[in-house]
C-alpha atoms as a PDB file:
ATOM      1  CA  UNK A   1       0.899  13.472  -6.793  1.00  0.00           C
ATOM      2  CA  UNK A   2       4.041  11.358  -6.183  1.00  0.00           C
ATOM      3  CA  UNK A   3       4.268   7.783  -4.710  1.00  0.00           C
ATOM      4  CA  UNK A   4       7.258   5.766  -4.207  1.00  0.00           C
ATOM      5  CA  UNK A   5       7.286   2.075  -3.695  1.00  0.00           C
ATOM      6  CA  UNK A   6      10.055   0.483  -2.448  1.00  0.00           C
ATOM      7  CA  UNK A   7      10.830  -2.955  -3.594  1.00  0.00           C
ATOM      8  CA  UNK A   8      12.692  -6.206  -1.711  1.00  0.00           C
ATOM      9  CA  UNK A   9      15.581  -6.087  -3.892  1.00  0.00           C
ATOM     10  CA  UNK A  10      16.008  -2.360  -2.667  1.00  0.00           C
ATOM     11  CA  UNK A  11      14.883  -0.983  -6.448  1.00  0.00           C
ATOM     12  CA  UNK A  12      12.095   1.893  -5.821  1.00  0.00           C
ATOM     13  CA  UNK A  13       9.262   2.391  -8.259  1.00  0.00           C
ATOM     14  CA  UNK A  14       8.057   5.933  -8.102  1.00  0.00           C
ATOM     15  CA  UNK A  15       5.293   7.181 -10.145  1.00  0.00           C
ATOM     16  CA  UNK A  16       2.983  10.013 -10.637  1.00  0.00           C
ATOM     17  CA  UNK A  17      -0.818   8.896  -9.296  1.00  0.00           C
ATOM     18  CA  UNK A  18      -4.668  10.436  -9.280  1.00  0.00           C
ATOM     19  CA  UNK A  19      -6.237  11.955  -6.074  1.00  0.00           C
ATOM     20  CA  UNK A  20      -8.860   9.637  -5.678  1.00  0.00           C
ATOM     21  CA  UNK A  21      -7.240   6.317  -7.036  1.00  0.00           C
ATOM     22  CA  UNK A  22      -6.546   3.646  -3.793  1.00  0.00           C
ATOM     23  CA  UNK A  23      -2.771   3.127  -3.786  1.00  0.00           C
ATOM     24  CA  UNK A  24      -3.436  -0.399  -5.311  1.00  0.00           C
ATOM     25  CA  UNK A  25      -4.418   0.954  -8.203  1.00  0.00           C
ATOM     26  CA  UNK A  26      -1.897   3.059  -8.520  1.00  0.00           C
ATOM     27  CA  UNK A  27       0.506   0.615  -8.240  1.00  0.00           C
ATOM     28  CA  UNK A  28      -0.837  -1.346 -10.519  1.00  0.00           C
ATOM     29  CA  UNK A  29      -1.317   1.420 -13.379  1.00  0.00           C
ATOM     30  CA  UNK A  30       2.733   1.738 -12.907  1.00  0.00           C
ATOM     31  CA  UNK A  31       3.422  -1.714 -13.420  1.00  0.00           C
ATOM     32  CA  UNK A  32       4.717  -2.201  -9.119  1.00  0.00           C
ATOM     33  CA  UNK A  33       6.208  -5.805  -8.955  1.00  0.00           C
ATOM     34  CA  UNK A  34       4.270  -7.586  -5.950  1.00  0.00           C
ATOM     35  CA  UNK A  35       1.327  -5.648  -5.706  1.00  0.00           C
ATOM     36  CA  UNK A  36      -1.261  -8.437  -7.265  1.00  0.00           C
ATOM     37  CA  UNK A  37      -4.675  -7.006  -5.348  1.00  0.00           C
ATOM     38  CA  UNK A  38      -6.630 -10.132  -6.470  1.00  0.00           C
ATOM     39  CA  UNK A  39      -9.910  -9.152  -5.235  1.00  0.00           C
ATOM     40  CA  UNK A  40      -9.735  -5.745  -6.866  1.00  0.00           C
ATOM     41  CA  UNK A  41     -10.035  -3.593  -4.138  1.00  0.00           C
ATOM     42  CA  UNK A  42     -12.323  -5.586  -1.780  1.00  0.00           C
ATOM     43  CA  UNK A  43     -10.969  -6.067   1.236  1.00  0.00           C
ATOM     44  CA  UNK A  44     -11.268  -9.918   0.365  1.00  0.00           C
ATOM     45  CA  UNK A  45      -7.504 -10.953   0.496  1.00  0.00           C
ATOM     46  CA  UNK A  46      -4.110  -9.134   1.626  1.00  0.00           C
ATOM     47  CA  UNK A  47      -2.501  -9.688  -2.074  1.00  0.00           C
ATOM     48  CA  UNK A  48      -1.758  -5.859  -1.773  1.00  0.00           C
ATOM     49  CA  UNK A  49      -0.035  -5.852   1.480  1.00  0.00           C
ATOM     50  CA  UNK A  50       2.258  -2.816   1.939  1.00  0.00           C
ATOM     51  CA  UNK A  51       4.652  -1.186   4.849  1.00  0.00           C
ATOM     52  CA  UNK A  52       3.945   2.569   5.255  1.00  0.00           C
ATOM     53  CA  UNK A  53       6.912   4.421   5.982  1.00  0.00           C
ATOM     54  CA  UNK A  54       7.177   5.554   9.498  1.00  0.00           C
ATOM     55  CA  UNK A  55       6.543   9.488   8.561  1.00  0.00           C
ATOM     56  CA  UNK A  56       3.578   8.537   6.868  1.00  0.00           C
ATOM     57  CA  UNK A  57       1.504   5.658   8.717  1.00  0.00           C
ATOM     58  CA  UNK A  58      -0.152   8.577  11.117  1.00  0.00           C
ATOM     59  CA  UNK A  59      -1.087  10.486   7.995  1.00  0.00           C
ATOM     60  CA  UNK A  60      -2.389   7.266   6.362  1.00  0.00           C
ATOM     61  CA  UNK A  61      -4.551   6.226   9.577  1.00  0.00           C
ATOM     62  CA  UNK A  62      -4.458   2.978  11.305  1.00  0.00           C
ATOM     63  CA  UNK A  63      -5.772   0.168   9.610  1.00  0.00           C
ATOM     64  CA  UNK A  64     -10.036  -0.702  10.512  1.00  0.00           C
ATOM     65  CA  UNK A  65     -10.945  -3.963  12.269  1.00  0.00           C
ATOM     66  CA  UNK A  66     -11.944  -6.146   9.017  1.00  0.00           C
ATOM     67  CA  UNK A  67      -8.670  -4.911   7.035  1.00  0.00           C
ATOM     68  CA  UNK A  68      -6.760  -5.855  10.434  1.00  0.00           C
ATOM     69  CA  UNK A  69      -8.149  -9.258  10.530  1.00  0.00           C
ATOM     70  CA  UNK A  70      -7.095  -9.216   6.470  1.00  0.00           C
ATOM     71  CA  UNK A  71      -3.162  -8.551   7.443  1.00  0.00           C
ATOM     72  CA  UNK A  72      -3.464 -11.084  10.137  1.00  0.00           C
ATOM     73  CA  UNK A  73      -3.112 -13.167   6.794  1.00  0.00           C
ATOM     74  CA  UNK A  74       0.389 -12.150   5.781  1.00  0.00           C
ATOM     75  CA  UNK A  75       3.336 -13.239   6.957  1.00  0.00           C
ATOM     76  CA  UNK A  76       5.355 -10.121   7.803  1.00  0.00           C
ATOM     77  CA  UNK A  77       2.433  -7.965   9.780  1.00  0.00           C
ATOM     78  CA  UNK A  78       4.138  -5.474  11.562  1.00  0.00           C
ATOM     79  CA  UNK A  79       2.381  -2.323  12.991  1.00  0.00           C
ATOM     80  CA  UNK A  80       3.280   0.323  10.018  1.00  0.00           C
ATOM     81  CA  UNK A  81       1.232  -2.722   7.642  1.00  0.00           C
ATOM     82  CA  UNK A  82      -1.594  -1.633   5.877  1.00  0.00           C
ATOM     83  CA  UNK A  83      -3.537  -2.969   2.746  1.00  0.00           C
ATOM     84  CA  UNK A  84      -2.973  -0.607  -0.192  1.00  0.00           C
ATOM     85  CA  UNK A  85      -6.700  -0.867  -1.337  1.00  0.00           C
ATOM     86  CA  UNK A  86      -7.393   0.684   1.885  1.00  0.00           C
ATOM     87  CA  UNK A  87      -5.492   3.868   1.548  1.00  0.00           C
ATOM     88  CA  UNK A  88      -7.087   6.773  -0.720  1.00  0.00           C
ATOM     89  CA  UNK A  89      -4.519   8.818  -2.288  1.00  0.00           C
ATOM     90  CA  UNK A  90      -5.384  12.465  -1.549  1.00  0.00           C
ATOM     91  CA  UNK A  91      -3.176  15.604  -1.363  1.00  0.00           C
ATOM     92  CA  UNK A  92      -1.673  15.189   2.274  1.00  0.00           C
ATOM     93  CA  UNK A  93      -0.168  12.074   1.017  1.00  0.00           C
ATOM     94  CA  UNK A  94       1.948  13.651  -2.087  1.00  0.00           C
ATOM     95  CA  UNK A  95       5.650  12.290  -1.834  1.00  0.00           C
ATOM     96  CA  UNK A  96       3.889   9.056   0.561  1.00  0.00           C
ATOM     97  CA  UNK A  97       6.623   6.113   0.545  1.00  0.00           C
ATOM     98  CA  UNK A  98       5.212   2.394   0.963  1.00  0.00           C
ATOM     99  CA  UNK A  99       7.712  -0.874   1.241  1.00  0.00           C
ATOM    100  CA  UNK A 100       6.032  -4.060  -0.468  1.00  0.00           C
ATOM    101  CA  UNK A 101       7.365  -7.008   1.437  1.00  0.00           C
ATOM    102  CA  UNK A 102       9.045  -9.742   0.448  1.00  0.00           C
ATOM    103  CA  UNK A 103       5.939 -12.358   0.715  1.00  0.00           C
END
């Protein structure tokens, strides 16, 4: 499947990923500039803080209570934010574009 992550400086990073993987480790597999994910995946910091395109954040889901009270962390929350550990890349999500903000 194909992800695209767009970056502050208005570059894109887009990158072939696994059904299965989270999108944080997806982005980190292709090398995606600002995606750190510190806690590996467990919903213990917002270091992979993303902005799901508007055609995609009702296919992605709304974010759960804990990973809420995670982005309340970030600077830029807004209501498309979601933590990229958090979203599981499956085939309804092929071509799914995330923004990684400028914090």
């Amino acid at each position: 499947m194909k992800v695209t992550w767009k970056l502050p400086g208005g570059e894109a990073v887009t990158a072939q990923a696994d059904y299965g993987q989270n999108l944080m480790e997806a982005a980190q597999a292709n090398d995606v500039p600002g995606i750190v994910g510190e806690c590996g995946g467990s919903l213990a910091c917002a270091t992979c803080h993303v902005h799901v395109a508007p055609e995609w954040t009702e296919i992605c889901g709304e974010a759960g209570e804990f990973e809420d009270a995670m982005l309340d962390l970030v600077e830029n929350k807004q209501d498309c934010s979601r933590l990229s550990c958090q979203i599981e890349l499956a085939p309804q999500l092929d071509g799914l574009v995330v923004s990684v903000p400028a914090d």
